[in-house]
PDB file of N, CA and C in Angstrom:
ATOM      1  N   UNK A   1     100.344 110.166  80.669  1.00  0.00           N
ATOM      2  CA  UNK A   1      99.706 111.421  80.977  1.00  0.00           C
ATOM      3  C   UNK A   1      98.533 111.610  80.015  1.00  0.00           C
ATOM      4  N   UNK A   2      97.437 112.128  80.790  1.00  0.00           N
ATOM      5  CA  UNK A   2      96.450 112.148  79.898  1.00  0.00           C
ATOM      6  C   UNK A   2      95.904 113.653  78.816  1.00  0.00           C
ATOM      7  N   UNK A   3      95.671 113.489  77.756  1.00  0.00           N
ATOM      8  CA  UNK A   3      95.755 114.637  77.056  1.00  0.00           C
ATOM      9  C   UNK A   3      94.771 115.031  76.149  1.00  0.00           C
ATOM     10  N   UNK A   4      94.094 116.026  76.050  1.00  0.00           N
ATOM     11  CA  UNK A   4      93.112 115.962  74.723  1.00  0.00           C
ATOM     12  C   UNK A   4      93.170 115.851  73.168  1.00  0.00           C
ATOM     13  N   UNK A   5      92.524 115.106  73.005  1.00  0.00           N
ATOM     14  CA  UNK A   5      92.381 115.180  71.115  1.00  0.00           C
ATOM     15  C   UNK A   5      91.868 116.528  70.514  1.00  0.00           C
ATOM     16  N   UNK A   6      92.595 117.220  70.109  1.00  0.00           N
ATOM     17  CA  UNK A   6      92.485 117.866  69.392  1.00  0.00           C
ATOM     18  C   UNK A   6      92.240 118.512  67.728  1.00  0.00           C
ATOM     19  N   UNK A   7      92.573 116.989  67.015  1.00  0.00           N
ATOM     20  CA  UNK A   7      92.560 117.441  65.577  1.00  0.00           C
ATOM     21  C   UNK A   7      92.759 116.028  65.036  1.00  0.00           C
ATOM     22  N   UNK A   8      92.565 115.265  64.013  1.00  0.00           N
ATOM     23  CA  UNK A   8      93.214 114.066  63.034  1.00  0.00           C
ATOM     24  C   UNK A   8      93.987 114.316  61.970  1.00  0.00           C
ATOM     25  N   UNK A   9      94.860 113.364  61.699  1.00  0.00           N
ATOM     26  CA  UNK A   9      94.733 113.204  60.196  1.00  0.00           C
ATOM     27  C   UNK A   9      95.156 111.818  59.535  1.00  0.00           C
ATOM     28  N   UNK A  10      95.233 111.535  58.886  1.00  0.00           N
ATOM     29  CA  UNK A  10      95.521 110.010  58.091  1.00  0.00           C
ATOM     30  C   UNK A  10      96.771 110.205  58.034  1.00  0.00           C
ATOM     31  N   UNK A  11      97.831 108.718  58.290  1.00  0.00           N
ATOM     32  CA  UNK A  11      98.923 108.660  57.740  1.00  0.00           C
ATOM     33  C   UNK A  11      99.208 108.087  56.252  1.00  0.00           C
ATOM     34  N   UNK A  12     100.358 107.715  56.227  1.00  0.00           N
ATOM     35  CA  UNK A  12     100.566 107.150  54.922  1.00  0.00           C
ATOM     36  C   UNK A  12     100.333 105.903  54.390  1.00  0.00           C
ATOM     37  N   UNK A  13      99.321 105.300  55.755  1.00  0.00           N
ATOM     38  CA  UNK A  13      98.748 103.855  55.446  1.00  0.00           C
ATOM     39  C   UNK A  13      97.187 104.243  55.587  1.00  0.00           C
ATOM     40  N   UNK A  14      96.856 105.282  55.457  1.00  0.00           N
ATOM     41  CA  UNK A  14      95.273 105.411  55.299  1.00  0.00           C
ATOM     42  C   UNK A  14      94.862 105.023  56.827  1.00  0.00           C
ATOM     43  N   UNK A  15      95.718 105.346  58.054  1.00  0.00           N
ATOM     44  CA  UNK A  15      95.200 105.275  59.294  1.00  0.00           C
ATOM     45  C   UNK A  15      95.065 106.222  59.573  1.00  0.00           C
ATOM     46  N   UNK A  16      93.632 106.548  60.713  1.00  0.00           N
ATOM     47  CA  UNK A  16      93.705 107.640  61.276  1.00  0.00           C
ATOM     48  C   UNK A  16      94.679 108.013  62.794  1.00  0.00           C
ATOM     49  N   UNK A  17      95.165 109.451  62.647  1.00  0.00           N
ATOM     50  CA  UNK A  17      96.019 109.707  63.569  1.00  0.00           C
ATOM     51  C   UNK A  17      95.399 111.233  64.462  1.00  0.00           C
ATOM     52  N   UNK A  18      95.505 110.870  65.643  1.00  0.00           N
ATOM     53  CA  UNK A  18      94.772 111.909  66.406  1.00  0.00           C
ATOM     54  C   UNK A  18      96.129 112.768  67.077  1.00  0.00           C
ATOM     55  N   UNK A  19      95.566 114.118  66.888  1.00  0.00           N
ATOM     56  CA  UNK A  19      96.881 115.018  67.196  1.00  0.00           C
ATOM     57  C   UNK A  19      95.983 115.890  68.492  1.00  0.00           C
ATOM     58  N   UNK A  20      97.009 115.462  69.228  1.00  0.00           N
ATOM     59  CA  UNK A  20      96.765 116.013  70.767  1.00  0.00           C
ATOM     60  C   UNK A  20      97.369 117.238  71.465  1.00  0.00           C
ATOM     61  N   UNK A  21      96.702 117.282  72.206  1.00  0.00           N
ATOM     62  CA  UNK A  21      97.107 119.104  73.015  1.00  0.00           C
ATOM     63  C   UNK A  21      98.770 118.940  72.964  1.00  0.00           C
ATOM     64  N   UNK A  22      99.098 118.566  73.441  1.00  0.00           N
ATOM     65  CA  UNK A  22     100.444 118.174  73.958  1.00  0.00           C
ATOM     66  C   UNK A  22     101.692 118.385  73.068  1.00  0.00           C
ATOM     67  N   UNK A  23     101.134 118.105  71.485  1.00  0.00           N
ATOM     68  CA  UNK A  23     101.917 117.937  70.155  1.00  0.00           C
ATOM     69  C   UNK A  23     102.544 117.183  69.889  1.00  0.00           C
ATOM     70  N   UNK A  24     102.126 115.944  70.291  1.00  0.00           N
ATOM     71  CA  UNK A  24     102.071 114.309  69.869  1.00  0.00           C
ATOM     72  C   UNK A  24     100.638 113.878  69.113  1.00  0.00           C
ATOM     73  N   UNK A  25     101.486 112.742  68.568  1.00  0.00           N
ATOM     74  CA  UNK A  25     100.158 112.398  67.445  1.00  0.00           C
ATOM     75  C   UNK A  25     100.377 110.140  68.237  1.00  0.00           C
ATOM     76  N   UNK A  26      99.139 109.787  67.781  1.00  0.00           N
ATOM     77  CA  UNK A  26      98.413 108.596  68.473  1.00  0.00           C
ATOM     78  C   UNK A  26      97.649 108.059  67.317  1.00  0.00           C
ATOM     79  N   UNK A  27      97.942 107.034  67.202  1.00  0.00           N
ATOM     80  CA  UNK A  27      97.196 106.059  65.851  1.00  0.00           C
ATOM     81  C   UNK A  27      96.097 105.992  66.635  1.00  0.00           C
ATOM     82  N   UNK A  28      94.456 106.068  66.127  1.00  0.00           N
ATOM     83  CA  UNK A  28      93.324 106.057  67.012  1.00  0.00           C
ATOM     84  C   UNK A  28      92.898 104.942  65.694  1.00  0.00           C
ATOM     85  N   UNK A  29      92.924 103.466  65.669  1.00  0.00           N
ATOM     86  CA  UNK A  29      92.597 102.800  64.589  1.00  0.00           C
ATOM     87  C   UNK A  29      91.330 101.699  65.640  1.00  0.00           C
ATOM     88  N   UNK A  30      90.619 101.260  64.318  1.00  0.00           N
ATOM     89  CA  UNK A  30      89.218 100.739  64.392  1.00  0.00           C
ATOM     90  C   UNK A  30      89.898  99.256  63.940  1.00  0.00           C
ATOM     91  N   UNK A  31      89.997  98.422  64.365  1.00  0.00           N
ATOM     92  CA  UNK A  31      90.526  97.435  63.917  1.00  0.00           C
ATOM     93  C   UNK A  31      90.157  95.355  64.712  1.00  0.00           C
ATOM     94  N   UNK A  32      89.061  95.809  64.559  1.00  0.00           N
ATOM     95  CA  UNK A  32      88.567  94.568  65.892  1.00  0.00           C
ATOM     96  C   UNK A  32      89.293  93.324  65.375  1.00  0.00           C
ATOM     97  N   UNK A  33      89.516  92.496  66.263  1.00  0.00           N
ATOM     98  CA  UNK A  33      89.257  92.498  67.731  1.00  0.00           C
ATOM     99  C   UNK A  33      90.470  93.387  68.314  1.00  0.00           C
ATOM    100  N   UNK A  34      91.755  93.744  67.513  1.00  0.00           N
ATOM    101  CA  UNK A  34      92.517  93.925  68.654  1.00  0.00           C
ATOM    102  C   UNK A  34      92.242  95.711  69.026  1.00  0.00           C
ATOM    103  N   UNK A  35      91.629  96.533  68.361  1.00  0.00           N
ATOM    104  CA  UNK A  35      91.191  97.977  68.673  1.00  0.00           C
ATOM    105  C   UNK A  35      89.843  98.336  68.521  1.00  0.00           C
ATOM    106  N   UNK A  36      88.707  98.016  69.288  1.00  0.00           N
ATOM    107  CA  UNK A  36      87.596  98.548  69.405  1.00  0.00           C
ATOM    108  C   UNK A  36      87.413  99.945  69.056  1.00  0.00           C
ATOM    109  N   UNK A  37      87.272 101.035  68.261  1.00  0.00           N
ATOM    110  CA  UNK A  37      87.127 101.771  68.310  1.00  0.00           C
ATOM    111  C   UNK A  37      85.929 102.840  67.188  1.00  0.00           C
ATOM    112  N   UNK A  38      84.818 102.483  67.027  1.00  0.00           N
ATOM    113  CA  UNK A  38      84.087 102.525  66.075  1.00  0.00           C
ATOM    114  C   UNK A  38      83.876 103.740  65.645  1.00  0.00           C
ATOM    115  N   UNK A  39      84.150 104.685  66.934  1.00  0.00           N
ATOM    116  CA  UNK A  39      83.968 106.094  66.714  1.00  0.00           C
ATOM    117  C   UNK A  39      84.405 106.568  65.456  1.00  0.00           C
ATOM    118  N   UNK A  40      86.389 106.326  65.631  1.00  0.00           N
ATOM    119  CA  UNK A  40      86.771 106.981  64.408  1.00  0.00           C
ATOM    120  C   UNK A  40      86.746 106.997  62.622  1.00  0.00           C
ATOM    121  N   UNK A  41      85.523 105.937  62.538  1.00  0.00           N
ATOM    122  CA  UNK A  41      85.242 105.417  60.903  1.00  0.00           C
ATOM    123  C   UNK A  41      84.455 106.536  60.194  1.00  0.00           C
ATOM    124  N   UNK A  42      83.897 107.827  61.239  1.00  0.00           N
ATOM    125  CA  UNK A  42      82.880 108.794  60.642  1.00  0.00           C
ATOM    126  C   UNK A  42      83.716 109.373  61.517  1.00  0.00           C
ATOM    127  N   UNK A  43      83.758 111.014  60.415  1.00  0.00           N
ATOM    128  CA  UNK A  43      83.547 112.342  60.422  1.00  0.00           C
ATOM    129  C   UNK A  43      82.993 112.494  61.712  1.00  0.00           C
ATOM    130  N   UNK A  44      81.290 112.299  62.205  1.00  0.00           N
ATOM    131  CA  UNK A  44      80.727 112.651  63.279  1.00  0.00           C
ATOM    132  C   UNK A  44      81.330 111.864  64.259  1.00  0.00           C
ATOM    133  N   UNK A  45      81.888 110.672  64.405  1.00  0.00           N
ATOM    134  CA  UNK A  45      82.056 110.087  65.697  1.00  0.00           C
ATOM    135  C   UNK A  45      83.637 110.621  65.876  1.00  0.00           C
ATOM    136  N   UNK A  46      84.534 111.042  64.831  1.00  0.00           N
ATOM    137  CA  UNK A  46      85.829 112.045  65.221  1.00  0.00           C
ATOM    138  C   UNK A  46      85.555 112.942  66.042  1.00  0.00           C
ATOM    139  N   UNK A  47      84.769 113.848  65.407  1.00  0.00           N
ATOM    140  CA  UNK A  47      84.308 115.282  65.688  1.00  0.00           C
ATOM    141  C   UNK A  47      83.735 114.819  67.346  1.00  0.00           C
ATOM    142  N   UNK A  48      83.019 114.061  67.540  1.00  0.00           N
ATOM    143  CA  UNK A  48      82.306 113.588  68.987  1.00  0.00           C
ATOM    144  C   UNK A  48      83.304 113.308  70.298  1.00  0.00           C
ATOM    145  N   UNK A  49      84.783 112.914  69.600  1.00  0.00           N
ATOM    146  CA  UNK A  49      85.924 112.605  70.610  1.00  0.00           C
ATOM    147  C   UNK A  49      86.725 113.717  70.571  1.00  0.00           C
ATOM    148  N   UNK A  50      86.438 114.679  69.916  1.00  0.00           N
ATOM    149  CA  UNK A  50      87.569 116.130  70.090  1.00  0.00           C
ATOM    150  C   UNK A  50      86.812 116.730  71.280  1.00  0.00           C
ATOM    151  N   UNK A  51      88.414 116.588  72.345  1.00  0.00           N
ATOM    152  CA  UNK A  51      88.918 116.841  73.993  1.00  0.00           C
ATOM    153  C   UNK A  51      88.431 115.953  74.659  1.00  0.00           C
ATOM    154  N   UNK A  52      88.229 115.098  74.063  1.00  0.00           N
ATOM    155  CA  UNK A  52      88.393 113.642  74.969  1.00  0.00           C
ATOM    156  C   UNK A  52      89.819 113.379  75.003  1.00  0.00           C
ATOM    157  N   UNK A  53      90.060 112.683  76.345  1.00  0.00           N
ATOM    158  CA  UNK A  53      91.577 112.733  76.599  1.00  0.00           C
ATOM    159  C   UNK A  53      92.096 111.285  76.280  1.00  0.00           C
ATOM    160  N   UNK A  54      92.988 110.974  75.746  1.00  0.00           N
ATOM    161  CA  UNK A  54      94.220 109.921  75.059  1.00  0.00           C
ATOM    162  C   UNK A  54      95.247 109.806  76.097  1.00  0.00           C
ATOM    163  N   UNK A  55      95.604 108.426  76.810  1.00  0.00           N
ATOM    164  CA  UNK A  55      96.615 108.658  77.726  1.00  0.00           C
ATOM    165  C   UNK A  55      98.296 108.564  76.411  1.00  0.00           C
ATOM    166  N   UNK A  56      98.721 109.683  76.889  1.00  0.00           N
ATOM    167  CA  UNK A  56     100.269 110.041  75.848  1.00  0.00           C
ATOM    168  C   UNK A  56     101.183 109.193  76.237  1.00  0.00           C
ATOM    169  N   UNK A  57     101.974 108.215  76.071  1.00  0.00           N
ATOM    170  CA  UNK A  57     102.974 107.569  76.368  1.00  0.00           C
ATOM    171  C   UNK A  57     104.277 108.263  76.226  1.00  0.00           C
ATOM    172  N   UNK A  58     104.346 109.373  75.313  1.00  0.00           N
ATOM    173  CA  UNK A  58     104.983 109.886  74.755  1.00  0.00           C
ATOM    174  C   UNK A  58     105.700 110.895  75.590  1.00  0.00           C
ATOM    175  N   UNK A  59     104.239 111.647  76.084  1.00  0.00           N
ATOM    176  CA  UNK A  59     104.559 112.440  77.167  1.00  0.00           C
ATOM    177  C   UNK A  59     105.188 111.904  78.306  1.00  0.00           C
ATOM    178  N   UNK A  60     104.766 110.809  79.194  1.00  0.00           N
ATOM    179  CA  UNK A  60     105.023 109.970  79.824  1.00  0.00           C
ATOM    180  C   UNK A  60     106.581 109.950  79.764  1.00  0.00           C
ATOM    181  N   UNK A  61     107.113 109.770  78.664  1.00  0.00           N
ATOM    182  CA  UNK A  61     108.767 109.502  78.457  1.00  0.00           C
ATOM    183  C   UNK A  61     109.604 110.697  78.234  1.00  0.00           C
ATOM    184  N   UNK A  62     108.931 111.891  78.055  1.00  0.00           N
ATOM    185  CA  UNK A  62     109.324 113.275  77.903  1.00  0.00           C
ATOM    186  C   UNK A  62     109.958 113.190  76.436  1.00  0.00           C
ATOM    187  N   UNK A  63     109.255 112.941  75.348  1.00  0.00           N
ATOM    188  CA  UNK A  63     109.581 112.850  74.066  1.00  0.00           C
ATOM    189  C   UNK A  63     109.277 114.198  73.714  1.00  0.00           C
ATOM    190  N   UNK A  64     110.120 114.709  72.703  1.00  0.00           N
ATOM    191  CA  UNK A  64     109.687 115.849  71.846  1.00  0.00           C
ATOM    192  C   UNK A  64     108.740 115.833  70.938  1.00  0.00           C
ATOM    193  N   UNK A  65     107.891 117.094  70.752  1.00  0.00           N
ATOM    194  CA  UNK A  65     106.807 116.937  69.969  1.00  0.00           C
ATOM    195  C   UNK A  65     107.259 116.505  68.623  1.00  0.00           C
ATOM    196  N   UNK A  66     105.667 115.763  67.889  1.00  0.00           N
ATOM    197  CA  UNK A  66     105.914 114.783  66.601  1.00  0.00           C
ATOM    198  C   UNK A  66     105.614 116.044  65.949  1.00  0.00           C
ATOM    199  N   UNK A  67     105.960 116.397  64.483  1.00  0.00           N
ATOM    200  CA  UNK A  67     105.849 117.181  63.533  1.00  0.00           C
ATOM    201  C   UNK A  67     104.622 116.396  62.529  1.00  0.00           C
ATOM    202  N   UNK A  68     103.736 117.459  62.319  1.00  0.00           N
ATOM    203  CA  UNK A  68     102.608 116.809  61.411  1.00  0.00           C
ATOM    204  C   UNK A  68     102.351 117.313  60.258  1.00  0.00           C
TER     205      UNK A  68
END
């Protein structure tokens, strides 16, 4: 199910984690080759993907929201 980004924050490995409408959180990592994602290395390219939508797997399985 698809959901908006709403907010980040780093976990406890210095990854970034995107916290979504829904109240699930999604590792959004930059990590080539296996995660293209260049956006999230700046402040501005975060800020540029808040309510862009993340498909939730989470939701998908009817998991309870993650606590952040």
């Amino acid at each position: 199910m698809k959901q908006p980004i709403r907010g980040y924050h780093k976990d406890e490995h210095n990854d970034w984690v995107a916290e979504l409408a829904c109240g699930h959180c999604q590792h959004v990592r930059h990590k080539p080759p296996f995660f293209s994602r260049p956006w999230v290395v700046s402040p501005a390219g975060r800020d540029s993907m808040l309510g862009e939508e993340l498909n939730c797997v989470k939701c998908d399985d009817g998991a309870p929201k993650d606590s952040v």
